[in-house]
C-alpha atoms as a PDB file:
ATOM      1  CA  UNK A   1      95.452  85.533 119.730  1.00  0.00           C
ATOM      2  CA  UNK A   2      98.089  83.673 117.423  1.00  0.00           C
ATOM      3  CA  UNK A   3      96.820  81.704 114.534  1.00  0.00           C
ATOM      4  CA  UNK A   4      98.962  78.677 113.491  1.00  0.00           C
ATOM      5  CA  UNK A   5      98.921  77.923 109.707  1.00  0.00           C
ATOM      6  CA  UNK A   6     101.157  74.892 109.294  1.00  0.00           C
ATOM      7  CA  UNK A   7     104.471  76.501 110.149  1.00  0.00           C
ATOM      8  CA  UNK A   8     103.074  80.040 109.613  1.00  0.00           C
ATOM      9  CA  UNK A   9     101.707  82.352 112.698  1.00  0.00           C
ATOM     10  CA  UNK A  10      99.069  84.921 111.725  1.00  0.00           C
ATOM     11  CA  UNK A  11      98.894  87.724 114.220  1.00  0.00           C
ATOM     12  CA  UNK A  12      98.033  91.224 114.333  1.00  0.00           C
ATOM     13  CA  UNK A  13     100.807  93.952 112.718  1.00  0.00           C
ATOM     14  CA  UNK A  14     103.297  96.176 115.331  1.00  0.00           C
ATOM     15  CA  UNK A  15     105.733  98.909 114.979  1.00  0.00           C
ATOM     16  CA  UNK A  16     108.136  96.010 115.111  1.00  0.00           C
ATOM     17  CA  UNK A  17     106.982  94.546 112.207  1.00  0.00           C
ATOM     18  CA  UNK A  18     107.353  97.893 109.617  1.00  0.00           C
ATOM     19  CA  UNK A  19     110.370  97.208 107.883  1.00  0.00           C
ATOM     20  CA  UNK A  20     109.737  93.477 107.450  1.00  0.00           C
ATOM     21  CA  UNK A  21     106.621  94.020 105.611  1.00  0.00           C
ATOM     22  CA  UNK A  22     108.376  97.670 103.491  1.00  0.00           C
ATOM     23  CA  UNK A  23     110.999  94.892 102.345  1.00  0.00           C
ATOM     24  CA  UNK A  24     107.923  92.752 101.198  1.00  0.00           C
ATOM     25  CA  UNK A  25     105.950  95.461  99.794  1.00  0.00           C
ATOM     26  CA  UNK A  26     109.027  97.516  98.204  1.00  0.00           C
ATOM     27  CA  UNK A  27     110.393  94.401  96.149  1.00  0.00           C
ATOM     28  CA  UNK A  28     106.617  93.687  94.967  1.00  0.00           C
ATOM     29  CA  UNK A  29     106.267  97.696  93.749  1.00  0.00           C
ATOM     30  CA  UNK A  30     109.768  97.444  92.370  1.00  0.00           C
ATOM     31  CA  UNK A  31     109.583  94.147  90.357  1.00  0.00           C
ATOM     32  CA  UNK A  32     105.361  96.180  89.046  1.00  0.00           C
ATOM     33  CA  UNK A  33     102.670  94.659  87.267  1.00  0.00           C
ATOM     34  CA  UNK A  34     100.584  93.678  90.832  1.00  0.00           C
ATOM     35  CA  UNK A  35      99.855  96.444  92.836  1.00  0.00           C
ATOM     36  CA  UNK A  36      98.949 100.114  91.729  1.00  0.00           C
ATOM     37  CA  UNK A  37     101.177 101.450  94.172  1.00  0.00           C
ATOM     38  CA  UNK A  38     104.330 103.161  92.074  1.00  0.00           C
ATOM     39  CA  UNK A  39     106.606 104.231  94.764  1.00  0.00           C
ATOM     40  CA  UNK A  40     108.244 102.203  97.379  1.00  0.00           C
ATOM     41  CA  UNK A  41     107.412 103.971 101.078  1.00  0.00           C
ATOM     42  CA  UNK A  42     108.927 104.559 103.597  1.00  0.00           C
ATOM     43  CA  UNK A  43     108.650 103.414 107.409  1.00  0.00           C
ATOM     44  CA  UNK A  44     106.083 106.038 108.748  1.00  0.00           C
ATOM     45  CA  UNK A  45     104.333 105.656 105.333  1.00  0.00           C
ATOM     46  CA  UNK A  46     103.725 101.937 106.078  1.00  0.00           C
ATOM     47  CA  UNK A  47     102.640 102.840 109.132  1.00  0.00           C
ATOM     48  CA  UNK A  48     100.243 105.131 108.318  1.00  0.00           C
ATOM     49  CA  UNK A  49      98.985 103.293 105.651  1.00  0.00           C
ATOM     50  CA  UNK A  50      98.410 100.411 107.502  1.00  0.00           C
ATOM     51  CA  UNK A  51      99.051  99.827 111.017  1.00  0.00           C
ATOM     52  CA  UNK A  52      98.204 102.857 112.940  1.00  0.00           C
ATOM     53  CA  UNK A  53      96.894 105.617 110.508  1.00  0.00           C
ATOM     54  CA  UNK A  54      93.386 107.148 110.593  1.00  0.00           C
ATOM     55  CA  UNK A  55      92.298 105.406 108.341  1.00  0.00           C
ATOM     56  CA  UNK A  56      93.857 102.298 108.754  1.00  0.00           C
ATOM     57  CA  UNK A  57      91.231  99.240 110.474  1.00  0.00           C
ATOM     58  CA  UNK A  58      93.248  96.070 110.731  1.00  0.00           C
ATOM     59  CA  UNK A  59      96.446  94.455 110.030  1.00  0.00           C
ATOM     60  CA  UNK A  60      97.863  90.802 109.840  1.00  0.00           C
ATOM     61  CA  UNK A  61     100.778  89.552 109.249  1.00  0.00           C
ATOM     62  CA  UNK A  62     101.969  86.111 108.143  1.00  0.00           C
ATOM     63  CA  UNK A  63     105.251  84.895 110.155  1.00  0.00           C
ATOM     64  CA  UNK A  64     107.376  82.072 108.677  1.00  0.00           C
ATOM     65  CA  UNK A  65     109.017  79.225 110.634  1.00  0.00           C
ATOM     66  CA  UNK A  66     111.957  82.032 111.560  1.00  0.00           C
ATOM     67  CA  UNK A  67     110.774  84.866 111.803  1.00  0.00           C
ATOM     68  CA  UNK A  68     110.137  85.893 108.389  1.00  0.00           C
ATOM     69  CA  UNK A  69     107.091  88.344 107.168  1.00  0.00           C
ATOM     70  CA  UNK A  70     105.991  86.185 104.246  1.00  0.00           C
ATOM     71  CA  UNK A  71     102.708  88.151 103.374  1.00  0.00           C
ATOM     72  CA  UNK A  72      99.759  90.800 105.423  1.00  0.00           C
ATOM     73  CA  UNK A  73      96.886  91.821 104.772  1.00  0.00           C
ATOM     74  CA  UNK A  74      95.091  95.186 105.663  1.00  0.00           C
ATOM     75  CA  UNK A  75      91.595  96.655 106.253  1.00  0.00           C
ATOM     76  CA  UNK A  76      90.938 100.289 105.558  1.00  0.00           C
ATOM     77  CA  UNK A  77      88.698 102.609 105.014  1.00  0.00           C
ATOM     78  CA  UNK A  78      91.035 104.143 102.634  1.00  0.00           C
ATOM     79  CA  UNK A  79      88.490 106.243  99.451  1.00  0.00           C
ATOM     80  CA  UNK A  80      85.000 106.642  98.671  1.00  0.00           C
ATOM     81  CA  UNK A  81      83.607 103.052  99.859  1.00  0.00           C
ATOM     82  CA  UNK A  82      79.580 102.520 100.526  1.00  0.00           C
ATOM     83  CA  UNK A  83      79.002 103.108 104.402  1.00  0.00           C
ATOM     84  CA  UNK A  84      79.528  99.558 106.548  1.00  0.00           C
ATOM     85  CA  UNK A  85      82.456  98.708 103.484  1.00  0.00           C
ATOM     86  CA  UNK A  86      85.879  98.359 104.368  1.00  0.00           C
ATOM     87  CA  UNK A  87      88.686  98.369 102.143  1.00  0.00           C
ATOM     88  CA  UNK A  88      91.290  94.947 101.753  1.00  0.00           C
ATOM     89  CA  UNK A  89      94.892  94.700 100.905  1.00  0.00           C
ATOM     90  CA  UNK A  90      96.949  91.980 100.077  1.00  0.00           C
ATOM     91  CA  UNK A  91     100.170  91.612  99.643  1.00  0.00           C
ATOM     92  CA  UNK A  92     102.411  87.952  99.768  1.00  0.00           C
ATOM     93  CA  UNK A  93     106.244  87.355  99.180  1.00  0.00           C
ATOM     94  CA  UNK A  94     107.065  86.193  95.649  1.00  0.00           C
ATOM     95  CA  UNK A  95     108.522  82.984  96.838  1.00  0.00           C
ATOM     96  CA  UNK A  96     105.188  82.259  99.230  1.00  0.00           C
ATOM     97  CA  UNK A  97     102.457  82.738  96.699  1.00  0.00           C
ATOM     98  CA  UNK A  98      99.685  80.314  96.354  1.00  0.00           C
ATOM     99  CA  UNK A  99     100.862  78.303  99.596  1.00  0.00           C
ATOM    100  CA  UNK A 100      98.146  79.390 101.916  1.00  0.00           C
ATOM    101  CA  UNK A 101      99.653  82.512 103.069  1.00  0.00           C
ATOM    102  CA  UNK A 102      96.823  85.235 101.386  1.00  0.00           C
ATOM    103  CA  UNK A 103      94.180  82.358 102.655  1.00  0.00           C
ATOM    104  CA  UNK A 104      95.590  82.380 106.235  1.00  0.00           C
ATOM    105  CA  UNK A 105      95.339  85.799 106.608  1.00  0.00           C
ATOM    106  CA  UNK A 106      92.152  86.442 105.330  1.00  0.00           C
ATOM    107  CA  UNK A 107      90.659  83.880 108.150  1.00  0.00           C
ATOM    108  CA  UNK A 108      91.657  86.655 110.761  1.00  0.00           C
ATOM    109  CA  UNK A 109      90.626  89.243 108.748  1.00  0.00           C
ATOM    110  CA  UNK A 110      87.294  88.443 107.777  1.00  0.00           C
ATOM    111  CA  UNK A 111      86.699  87.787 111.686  1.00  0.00           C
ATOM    112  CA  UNK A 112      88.329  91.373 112.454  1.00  0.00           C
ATOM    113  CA  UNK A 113      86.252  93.085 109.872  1.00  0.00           C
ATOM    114  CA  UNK A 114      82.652  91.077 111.238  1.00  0.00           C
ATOM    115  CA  UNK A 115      83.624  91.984 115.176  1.00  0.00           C
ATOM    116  CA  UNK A 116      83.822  95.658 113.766  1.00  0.00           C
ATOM    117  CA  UNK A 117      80.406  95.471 112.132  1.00  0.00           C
ATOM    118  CA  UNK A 118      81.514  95.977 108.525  1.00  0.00           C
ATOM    119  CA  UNK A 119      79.077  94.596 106.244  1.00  0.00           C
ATOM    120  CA  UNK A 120      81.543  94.062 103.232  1.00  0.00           C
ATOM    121  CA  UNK A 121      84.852  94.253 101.715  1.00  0.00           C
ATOM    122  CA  UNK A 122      86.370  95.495  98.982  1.00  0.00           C
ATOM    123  CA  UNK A 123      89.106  94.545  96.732  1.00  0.00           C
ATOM    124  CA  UNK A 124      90.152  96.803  94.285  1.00  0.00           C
ATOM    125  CA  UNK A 125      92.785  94.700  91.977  1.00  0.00           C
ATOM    126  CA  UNK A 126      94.614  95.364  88.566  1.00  0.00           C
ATOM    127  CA  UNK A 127      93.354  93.725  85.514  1.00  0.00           C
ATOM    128  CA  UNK A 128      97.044  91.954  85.044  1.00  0.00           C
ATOM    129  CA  UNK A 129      97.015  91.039  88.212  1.00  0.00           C
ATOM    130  CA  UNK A 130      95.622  87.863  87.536  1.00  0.00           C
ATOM    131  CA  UNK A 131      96.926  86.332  90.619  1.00  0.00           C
ATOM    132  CA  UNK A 132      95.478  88.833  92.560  1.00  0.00           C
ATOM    133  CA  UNK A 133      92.296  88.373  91.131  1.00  0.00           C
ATOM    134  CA  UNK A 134      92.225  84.467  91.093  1.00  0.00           C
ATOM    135  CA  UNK A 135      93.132  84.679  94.872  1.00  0.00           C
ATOM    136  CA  UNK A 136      89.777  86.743  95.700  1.00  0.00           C
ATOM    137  CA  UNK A 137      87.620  84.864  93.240  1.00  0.00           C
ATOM    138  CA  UNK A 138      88.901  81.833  95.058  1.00  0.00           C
ATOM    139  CA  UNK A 139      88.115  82.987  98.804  1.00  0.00           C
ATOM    140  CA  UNK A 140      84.679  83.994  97.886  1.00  0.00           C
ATOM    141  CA  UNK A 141      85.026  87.926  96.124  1.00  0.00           C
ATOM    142  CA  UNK A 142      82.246  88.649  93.157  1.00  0.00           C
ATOM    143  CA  UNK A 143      82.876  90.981  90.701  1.00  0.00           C
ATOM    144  CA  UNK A 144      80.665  94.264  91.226  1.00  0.00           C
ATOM    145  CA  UNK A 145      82.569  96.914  88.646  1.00  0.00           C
ATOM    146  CA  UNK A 146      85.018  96.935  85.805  1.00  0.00           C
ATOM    147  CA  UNK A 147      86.721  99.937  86.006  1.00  0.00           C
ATOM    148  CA  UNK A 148      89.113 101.473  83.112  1.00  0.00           C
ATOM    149  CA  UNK A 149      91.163 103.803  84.158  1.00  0.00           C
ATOM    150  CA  UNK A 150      92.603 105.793  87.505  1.00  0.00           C
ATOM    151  CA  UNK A 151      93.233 109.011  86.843  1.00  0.00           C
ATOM    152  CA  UNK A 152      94.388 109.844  90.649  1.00  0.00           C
ATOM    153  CA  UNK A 153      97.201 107.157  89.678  1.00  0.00           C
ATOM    154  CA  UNK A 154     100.225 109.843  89.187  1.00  0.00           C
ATOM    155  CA  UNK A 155      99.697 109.867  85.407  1.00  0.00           C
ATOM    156  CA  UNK A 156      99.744 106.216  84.863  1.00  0.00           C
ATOM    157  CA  UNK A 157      96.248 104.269  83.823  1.00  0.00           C
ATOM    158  CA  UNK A 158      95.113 101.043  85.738  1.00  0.00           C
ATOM    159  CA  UNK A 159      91.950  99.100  84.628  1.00  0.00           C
ATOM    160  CA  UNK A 160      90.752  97.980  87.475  1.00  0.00           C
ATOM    161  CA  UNK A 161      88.283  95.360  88.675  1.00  0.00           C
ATOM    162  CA  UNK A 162      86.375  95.843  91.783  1.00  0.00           C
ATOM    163  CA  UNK A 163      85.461  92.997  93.998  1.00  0.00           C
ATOM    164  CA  UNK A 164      83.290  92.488  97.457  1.00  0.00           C
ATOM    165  CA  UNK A 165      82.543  89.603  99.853  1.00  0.00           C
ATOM    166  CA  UNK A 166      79.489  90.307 101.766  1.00  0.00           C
ATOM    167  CA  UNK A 167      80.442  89.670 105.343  1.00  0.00           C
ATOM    168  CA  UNK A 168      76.643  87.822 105.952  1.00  0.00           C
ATOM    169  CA  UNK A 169      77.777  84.961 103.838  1.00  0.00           C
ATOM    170  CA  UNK A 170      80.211  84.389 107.016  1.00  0.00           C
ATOM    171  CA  UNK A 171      77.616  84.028 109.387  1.00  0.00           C
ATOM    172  CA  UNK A 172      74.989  80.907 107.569  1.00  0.00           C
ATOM    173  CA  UNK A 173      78.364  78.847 106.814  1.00  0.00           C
END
């Protein structure tokens, strides 16, 4: 099923889709300060991160007007997450933040990640991102943990704050 957002369509990720969203993700590692990914990957690396690896749950992208991958978002089991959490990632073009696109996507997956019987999701965003984190405040994330430091982060340091929605506030609204 296709979700229409204005003159976006959300729908799930394919092969096809791989270098659309590495040209996405690539200039948003290259241009830093967002994610705490430090190397641009490569095409099986994108899809083993997030389409069809083992530990990858869900993908979504967002489609512009023609044809475009403007932003997806990913579910994962990716680390050392409480059993019934899944893992979220986020990612938008430059020119398409804060115009719906991270909110469009997280519509289908939240529903992907309740059909699969996950009770929550994490987000797990830089401190500097404040973007980032004013985009999961806003679709319902609390704070849970202020981390400093990763020290599995190739030698760099990221402060990180973790985030969850509780997939049970989905079902009472």
């Amino acid at each position: 099923m296709n979700t229409s957002t204005d003159s976006l369509t959300i729908r799930p990720a394919v092969d096809a889709d791989i270098e659309g969203m590495r040209t996405l993700l690539n200039e948003i590692i290259r241009v830093g300060g967002t994610t705490a990914i430090t190397n641009e990957l490569s095409p099986n690396e994108m899809r083993e991160w997030f389409i069809s690896g083992e530990v990858a749950v869900s993908c979504f992208v967002a489609v512009d007007f023609d044809g475009a991958i403007v932003g997806f978002q990913s579910l994962s089991t990716y680390g050392s997450l409480p059993a019934g959490w899944v893992d979220i990632a986020t990612f938008a073009s430059r020119s398409r933040q804060k115009s719906g696109v991270g909110s469009a996507l997280f519509d289908r997956t939240r529903e992907a990640a309740a059909k699969l019987g996950f009770a929550a999701i994490n987000a797990t965003i830089r401190v500097v991102n404040e973007g980032g984190l004013a985009y999961y405040r806003r679709i319902g994330f609390t704070t849970y943990l202020v981390e400093d430091g990763d020290p599995k982060a190739q030698g760099r340091v990221f402060n990180r704050v973790h985030k969850r929605f509780d997939l049970a506030q989905t079902d009472s609204a």
